[in-house]
Protein backbone atom coordinates (compact mmCIF):
# COMPACT_ATOMS: atom_id res chain seq x y z
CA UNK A 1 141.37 84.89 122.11
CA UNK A 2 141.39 87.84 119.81
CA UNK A 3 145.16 88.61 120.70
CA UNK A 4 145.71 84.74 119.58
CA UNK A 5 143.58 85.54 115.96
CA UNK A 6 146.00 88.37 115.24
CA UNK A 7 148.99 86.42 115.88
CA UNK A 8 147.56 83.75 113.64
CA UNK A 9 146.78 86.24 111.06
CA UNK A 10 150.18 87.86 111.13
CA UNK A 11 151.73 84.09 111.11
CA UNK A 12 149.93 83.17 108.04
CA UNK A 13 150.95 86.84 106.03
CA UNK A 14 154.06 86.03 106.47
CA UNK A 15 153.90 82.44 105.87
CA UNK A 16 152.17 83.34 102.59
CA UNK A 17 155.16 85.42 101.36
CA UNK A 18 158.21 83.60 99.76
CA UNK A 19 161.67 83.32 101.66
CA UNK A 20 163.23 84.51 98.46
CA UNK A 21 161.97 88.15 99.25
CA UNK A 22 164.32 87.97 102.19
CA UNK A 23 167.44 88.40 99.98
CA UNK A 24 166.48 91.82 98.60
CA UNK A 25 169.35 93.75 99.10
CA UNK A 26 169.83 97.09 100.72
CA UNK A 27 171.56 98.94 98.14
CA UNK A 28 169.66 97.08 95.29
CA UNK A 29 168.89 98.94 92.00
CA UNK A 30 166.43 96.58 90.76
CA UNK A 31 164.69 93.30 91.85
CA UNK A 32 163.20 91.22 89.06
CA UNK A 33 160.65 88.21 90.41
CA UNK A 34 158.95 85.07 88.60
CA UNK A 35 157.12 83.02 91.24
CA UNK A 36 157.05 79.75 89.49
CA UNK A 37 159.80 79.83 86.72
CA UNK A 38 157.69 76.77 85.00
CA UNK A 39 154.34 77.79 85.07
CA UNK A 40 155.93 81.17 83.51
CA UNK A 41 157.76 78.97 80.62
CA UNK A 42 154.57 77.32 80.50
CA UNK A 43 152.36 80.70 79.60
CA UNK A 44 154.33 81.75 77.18
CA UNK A 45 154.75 78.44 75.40
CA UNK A 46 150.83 78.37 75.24
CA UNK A 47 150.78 81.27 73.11
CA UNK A 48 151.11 81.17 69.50
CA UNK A 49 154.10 82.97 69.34
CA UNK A 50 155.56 80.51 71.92
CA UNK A 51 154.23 77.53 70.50
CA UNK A 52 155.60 78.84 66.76
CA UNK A 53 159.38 79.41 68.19
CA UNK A 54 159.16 76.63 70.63
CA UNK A 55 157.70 73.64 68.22
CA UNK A 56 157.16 74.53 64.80
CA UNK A 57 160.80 76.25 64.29
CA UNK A 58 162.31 73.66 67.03
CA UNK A 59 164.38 76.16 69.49
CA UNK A 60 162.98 74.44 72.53
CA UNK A 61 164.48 70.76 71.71
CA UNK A 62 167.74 72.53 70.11
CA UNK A 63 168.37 74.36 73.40
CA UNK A 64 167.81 71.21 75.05
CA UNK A 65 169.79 68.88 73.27
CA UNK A 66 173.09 71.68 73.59
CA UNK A 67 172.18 71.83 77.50
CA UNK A 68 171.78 68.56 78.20
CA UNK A 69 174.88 67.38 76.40
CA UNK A 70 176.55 69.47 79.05
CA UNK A 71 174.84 68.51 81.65
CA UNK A 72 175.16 65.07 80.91
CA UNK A 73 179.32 65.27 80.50
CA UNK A 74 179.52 66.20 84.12
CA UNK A 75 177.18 63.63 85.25
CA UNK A 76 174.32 65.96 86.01
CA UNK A 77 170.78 64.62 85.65
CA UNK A 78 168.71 66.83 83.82
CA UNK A 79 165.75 66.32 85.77
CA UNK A 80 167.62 67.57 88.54
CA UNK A 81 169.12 70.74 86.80
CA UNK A 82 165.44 71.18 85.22
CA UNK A 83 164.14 71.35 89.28
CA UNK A 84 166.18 74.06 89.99
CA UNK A 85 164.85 76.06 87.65
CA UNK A 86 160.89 74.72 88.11
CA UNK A 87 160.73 77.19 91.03
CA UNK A 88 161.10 80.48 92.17
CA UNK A 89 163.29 83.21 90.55
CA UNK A 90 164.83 86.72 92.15
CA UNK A 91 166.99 88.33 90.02
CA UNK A 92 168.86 91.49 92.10
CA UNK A 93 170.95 94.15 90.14
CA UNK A 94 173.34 96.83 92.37
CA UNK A 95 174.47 98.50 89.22
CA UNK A 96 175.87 97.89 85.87
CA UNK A 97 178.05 95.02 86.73
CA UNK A 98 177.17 94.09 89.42
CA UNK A 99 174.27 91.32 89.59
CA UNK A 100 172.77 88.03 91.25
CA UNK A 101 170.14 85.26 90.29
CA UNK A 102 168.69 83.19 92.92
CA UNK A 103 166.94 80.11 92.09
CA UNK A 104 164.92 77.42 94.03
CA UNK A 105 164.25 76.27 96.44
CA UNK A 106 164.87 73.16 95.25
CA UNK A 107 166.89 69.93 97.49
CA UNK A 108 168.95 69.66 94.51
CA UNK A 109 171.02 73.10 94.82
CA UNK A 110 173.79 72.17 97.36
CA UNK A 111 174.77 68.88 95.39
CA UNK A 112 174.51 70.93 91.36
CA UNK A 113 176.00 74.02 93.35
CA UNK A 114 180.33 73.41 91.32
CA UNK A 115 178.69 71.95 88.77
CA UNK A 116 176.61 74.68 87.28
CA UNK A 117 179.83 77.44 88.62
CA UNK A 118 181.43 75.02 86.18
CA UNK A 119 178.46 75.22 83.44
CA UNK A 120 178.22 79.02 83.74
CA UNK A 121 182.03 79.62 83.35
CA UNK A 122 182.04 77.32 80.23
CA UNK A 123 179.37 78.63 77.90
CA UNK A 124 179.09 82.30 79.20
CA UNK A 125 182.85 82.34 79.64
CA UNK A 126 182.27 83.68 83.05
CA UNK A 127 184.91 83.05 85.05
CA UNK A 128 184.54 85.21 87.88
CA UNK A 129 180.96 83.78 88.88
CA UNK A 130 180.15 82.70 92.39
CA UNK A 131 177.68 80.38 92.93
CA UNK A 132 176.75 79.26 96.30
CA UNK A 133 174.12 77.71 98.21
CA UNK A 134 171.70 78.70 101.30
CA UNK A 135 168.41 76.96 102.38
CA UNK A 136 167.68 75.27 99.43
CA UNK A 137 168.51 78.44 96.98
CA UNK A 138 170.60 79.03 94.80
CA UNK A 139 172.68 82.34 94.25
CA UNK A 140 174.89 83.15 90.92
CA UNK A 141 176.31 86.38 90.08
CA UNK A 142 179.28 88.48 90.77
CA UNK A 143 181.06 88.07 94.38
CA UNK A 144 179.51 91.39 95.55
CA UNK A 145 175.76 91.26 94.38
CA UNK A 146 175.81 87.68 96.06
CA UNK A 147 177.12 89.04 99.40
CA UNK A 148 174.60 91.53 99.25
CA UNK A 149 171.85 89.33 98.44
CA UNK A 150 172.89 86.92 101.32
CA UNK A 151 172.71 89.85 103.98
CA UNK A 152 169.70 90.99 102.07
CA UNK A 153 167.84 94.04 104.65
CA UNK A 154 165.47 95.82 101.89
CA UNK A 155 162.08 94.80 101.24
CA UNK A 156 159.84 95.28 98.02
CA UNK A 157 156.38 97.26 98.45
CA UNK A 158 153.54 94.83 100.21
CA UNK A 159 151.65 94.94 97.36
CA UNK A 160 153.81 93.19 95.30
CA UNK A 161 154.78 90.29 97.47
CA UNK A 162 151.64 88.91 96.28
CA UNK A 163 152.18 88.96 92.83
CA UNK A 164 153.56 85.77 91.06
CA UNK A 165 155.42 88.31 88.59
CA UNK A 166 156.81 91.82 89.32
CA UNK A 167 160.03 94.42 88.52
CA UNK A 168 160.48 96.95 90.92
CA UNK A 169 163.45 99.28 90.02
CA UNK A 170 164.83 102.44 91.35
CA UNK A 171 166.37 104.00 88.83
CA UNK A 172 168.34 107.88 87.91
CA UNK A 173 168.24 109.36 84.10
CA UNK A 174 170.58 112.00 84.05
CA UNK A 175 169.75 114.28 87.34
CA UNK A 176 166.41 112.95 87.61
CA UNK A 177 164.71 110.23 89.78
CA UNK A 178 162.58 107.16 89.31
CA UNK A 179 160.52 104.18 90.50
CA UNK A 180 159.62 101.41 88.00
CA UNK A 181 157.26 98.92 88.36
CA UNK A 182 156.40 95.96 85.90
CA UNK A 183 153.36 93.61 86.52
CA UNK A 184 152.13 90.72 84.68
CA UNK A 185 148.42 89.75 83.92
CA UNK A 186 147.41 86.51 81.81
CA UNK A 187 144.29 87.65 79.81
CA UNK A 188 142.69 84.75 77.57
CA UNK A 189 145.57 83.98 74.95
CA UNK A 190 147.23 87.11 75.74
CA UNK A 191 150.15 87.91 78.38
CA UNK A 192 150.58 91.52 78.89
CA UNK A 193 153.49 92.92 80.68
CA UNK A 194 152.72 96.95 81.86
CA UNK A 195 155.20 98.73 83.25
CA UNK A 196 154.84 102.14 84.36
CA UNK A 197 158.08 104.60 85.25
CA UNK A 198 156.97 107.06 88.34
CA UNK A 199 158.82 110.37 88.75
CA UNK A 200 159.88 110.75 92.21
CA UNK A 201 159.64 114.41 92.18
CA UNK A 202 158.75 117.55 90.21
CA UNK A 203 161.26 118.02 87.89
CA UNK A 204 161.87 114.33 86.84
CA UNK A 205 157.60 114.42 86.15
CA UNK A 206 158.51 117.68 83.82
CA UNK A 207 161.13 115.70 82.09
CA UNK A 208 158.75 112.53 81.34
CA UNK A 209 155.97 114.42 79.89
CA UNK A 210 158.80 116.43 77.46
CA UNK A 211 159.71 112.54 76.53
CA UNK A 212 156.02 111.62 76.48
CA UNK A 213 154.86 114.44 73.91
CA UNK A 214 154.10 112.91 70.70
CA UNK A 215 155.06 115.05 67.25
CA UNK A 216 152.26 115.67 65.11
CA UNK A 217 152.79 112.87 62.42
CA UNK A 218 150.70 111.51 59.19
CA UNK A 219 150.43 107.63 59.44
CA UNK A 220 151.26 107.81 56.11
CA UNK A 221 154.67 108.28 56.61
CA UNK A 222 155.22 105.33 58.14
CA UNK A 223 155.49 102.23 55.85
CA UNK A 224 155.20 98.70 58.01
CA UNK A 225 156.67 95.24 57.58
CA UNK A 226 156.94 92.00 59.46
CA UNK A 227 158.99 94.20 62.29
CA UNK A 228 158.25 97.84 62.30
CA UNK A 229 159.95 99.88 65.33
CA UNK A 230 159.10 103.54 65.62
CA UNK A 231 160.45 106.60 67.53
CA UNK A 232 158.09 109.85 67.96
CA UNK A 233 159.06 111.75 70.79
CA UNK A 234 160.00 115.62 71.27
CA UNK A 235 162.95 113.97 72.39
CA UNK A 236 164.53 110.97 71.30
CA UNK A 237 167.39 110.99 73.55
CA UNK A 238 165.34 111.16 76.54
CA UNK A 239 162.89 108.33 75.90
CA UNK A 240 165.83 105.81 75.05
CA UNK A 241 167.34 106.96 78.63
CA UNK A 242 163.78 106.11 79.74
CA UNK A 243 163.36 102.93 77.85
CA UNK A 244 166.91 101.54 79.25
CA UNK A 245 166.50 103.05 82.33
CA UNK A 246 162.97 100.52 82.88
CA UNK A 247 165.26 97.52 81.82
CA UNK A 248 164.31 97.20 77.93
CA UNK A 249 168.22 97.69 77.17
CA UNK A 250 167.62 99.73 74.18
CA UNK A 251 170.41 102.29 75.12
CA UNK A 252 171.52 104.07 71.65
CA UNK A 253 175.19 102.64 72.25
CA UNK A 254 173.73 98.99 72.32
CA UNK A 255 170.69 98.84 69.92
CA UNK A 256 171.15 96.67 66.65
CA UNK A 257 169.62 96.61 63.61
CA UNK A 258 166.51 94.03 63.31
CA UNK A 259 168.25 92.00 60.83
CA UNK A 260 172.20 90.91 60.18
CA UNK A 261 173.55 93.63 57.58
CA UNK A 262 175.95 91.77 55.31
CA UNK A 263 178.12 94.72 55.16
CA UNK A 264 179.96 95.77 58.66
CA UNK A 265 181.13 99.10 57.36
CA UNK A 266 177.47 99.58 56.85
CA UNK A 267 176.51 98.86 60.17
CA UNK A 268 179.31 101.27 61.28
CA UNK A 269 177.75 104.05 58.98
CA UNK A 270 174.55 104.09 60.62
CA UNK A 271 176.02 103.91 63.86
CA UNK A 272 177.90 107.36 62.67
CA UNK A 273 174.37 108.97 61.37
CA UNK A 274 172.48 107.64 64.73
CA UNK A 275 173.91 110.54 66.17
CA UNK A 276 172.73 113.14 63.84
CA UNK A 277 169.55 111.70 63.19
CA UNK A 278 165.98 113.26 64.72
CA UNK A 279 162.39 111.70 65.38
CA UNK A 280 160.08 110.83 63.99
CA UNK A 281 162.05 107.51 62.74
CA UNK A 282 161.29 104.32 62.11
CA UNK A 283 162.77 101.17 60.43
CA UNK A 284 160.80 98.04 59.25
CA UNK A 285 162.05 95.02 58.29
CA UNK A 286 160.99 91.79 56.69
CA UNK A 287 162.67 89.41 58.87
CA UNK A 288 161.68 85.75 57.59
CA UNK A 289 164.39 85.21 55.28
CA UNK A 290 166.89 86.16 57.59
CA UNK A 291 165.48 83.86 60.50
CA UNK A 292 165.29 81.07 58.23
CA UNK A 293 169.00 81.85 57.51
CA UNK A 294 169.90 82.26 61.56
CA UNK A 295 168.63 78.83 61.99
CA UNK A 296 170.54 77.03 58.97
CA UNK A 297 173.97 79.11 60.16
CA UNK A 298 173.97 80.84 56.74
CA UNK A 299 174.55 84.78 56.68
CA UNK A 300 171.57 86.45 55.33
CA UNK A 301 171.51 87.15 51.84
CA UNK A 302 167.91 89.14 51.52
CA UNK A 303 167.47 91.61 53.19
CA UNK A 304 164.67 93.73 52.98
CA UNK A 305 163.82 96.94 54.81
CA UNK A 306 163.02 100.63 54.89
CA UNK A 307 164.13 103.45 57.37
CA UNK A 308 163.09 106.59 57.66
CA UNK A 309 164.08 109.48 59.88
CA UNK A 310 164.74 113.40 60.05
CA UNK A 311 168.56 114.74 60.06
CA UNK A 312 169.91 117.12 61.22
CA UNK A 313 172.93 117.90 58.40
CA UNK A 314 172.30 116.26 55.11
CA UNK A 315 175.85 116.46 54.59
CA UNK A 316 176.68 113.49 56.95
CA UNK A 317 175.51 111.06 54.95
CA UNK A 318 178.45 110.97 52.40
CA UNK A 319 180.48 112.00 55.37
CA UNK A 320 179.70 108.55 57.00
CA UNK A 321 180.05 106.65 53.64
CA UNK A 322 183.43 107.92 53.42
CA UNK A 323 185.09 107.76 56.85
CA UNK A 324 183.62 103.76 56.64
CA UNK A 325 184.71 103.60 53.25
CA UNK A 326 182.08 102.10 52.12
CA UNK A 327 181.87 102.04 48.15
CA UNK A 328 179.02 104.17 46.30
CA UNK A 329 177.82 105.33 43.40
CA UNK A 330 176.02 108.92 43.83
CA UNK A 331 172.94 109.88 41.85
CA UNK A 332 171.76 113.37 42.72
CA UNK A 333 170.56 113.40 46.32
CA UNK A 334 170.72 109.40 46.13
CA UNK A 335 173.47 106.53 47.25
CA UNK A 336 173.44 103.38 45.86
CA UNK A 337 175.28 100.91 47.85
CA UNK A 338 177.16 97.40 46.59
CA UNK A 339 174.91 95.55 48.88
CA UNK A 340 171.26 96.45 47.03
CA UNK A 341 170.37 98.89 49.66
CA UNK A 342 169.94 102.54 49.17
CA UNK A 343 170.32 106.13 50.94
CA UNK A 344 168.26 109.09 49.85
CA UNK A 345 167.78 112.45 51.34
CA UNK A 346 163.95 113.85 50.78
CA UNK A 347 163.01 117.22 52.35
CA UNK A 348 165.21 116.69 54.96
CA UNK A 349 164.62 113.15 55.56
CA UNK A 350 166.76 110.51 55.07
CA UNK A 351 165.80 107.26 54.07
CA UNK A 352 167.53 103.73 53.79
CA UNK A 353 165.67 100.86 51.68
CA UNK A 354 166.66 97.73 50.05
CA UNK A 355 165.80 97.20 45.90
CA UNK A 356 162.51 95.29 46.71
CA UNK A 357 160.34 95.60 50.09
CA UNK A 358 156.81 94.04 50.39
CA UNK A 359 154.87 96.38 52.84
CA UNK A 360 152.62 94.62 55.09
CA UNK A 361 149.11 95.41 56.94
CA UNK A 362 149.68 95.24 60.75
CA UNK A 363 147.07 94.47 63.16
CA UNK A 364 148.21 96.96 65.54
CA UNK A 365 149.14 100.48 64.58
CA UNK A 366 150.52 103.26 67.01
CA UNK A 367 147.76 105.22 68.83
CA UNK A 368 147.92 109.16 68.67
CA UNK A 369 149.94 109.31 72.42
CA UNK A 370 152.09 106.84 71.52
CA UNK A 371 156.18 107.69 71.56
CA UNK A 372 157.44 104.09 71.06
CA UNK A 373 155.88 101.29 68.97
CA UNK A 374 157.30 98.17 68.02
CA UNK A 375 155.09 95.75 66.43
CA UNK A 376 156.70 91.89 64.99
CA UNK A 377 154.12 90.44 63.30
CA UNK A 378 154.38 86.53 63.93
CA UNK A 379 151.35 85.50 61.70
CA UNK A 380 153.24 87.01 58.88
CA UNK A 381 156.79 85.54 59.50
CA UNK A 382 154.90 82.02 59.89
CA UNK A 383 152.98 82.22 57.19
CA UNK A 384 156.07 82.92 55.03
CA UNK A 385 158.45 80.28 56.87
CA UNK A 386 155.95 77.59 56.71
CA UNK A 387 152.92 78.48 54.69
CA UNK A 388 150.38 78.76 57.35
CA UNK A 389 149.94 80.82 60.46
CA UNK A 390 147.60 81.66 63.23
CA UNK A 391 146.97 85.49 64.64
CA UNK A 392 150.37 85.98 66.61
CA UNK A 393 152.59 88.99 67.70
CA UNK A 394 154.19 90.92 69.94
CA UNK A 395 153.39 94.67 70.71
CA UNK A 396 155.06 97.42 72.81
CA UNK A 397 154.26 100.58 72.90
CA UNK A 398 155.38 103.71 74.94
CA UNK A 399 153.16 106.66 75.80
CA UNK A 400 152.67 109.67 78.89
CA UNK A 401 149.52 109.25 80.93
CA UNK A 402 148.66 110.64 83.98
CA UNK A 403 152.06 111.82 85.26
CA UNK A 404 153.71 109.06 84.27
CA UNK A 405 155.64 107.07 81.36
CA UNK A 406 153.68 103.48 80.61
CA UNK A 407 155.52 100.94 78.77
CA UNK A 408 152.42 98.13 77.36
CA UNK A 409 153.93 95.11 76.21
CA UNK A 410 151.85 92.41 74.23
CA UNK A 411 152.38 88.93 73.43
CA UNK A 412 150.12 86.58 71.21
C-alpha cells in the first residue's frame, strides 16, 4: 500500500507540471514562461495602465482590426488563431539569433500551422521562420532553436515549475557568470515583476556590488517629468551589461531616446556623446504630445525634455555638433540648436533641454540604493491626453542587496 501512495504521489507531480517544460533545451540561454497567455493579457488589462492603453487610447481594437484583416484574407478564423494564443507560452533563446516560441496546446495548431509561417513572414518580414507542429503545440523560431526545443533534455529548477510566470536565464557579462530569475506576483491592483541576477561565483559577486554602489547624489539634481529614467552607478557600463544581460534590452548600442527627435543628426550627436558621457545621468521627458502624435501618424512637433549627465571632455560637445553637422549658434558655454532644444556645459555637466519643460511631482522617487530608476507616470500622460486620470504607472528600479543585483518592476 504505501509503495502504491508514492507512486500515486509521484504520478500526480508530474501530472501537475505542464508538457511544455519538456521542450527546454539543453544548450538553452534563457527560458521565458506564461502559464495561461489570457489570464496574463487579462491582469494587465485590469490595471489602469492597461485599461488606459487598451480602451481609452484604443490600441487593443486597432491591433485587432490590422490582425484580423489578415487573418481573415487567408481564411483563418480568429477565434481559432485567438485559441492558440489563450494557452500556455515557452519562449527558449540559444543565443542572439537564435530563438523559439511555443504556443498551445491548443487542437487548432496543426490545421493554422502554414498559415501563421505565412502571417509571420508577411508582417515581420521573416522569411526564414519555421513553424511546425507537435502534440498540440506550436513551435516558431529559427530552424535551429526549434530543433533544439523539439529534442528538448534540460529542465528548469523544481521550484519554478509551479509558477504560472517565471524567466530563468543563464547568462555571461564580460568574463563573469550569472543566473537570472524573474517571478511574477499579482498584489491588489498591482503586478510586480522581481527579478534578481545571482553571481555564480566570487568574482562575478565583486563585479555586481561595483555596479550596485550608488554615487552620493542630491535629489535635487534630478528634475522629473511624465518619463524620468536615471543612471547612478560607479559604473555605468557595467549595469547596462547587467540590465541587457537580465533581458531588459537596454544595451547602450540599442537604447533610444523616450521621445521621436525631429532632427536625425541630433539623434546621431547624442549617440557620439553617449560614449563620453559619466553617471549620474538622467533624461525626463514629457511624452503626451508626442503619443498623441504616434497615434494620429504625425511626427512630433513638441518636444519637451531635460538631460543631465557628467562628461568626461567638454570639448566633445561641439565636436559631435560638427562631425553631424548639425547647425548652431554658440553662446559662451551654451548651444542653441534649430530645433528649440539646447546644450550647456555647467561644472562639468552637460545638459540638453528644450525652450519650455513643465516639471512634474512623481509618486515614486529613487531610494538611496537605487542604481536604475525609471518612473512613466500614466496619471499624468492621461490626465493631459484626456483630461482625467486615475493613479497609474510603471516603476523599475535597480539596486545591490544581499549579494545580488534586484531588478523591481511595477505596474499600476
Amino acid at each position: 500500500m504505501r509503495k502504491w501512495l508514492v507512486f500515486i504521489s509521484v504520478l500526480i507531480a508530474v501530472l501537475s507540471f505542464s508538457q511544455i517544460l519538456n521542450y527546454v533545451p539543453t544548450d538553452f540561454k534563457a527560458v521565458r514562461y506564461v502559464k495561461n497567455l489570457s489570464d496574463f493579457y487579462g491582469e494587465l488589462k485590469s490595471l489602469p495602465t492597461g485599461r488606459f492603453l487598451t480602451e481609452t487610447l484604443g490600441l487593443e481594437m486597432m491591433v485587432q482590426g490590422v490582425l484580423e484583416s489578415q487573418l481573415l484574407s487567408r481564411n483563418i478564423e480568429p477565434s481559432d488563431f485567438y485559441d492558440l494564443f489563450s494557452h500556455e507560452l515557452l519562449y527558449v533563446q540559444l543565443d542572439d539569433e537564435d530563438n523559439c516560441f511555443i504556443l498551445g496546446p491548443s487542437s487548432k495548431a496543426k490545421s493554422l500551422k502554414d498559415s501563421v509561417k505565412s502571417l509571420v513572414a508577411d508582417l515581420f518580414g521573416a522569411e526564414n521562420v519555421v513553424v511546425t507542429e507537435k502534440d498540440g503545440y506550436l513551435f516558431i523560431g529559427t530552424s535551429k532553436a526549434v530543433s533544439a526545443a523539439l529534442k528538448g533534455g534540460r529542465s528548469v529548477p523544481e521550484e519554478l515549475k509551479n509558477l504560472d510566470f517565471f524567466n530563468y536565464a543563464r547568462v555571461h557579462v564580460k568574463d563573469y557568470s550569472f543566473t537570472i530569475v524573474s517571478r511574477k506576483e499579482q498584489v491588489e491592483d498591482h503586478l510586480t515583476i522581481e527579478t534578481e541576477v545571482i553571481p555564480n561565483d566570487d568574482t562575478s559577486r565583486d563585479f555586481l556590488e561595483e555596479v550596485g554602489q550608488p554615487k552620493n547624489i542630491s535629489q535635487d539634481y534630478y528634475v522629473y517629468g511624465e518619463l524620468t529614467l536615471i543612471f547612478n552607478t560607479a559604473d555605468y557600463d557595467g549595469l547596462m551589461d547587467v540590465i541587457s544581460g537580465a533581458g531588459f534590452n537596454l544595451s547602450s548600442e540599442d537604447m533610444e531616446m523616450p521621445i521621436q527627435l525631429p532632427d536625425e543628426k541630433l539623434g546621431k550627436v547624442i549617440e557620439d556623446l553617449s560614449k563620453k558621457l559619466d553617471t549620474p545621468m538622467f533624461i525626463s521627458a514629457n511624452i503626451s504630445s508626442s503619443l498623441m502624435d504616434f497615434i494620429s501618424g504625425a511626427t512630433p512637433t513638441n518636444l519637451e525634455l531635460v538631460a543631465k549627465a557628467r562628461i568626461k571632455d567638454p570639448e566633445a560637445i561641439e565636436e559631435a555638433l560638427k562631425e553631424s553637422s548639425v547647425q548652431y549658434e554658440k553662446k559662451g558655454e551654451e548651444f542653441i540648436l534649430q530645433n528649440n532644444l539646447r546644450l550647456v556645459v555647467e561644472n562639468g555637466t552637460v545638459v540638453l533641454k528644450s525652450e519650455q519643460f513643465t516639471p512634474k511631482t512623481p509618486g515614486e522617487h529613487p531610494g538611496e540604493k537605487d542604481v536604475f530608476f525609471l518612473f512613466l507616470d500614466m496619471k499624468a500622460v492621461m490626465e493631459a491626453l484626456v483630461g482625467e486620470g486615475e493613479e497609474a504607472y510603471v516603476l523599475v528600479r535597480g539596486f545591490y542587496d544581499d549579494g545580488k543585483m534586484v531588478l523591481y518592476v511595477n505596474v499600476k
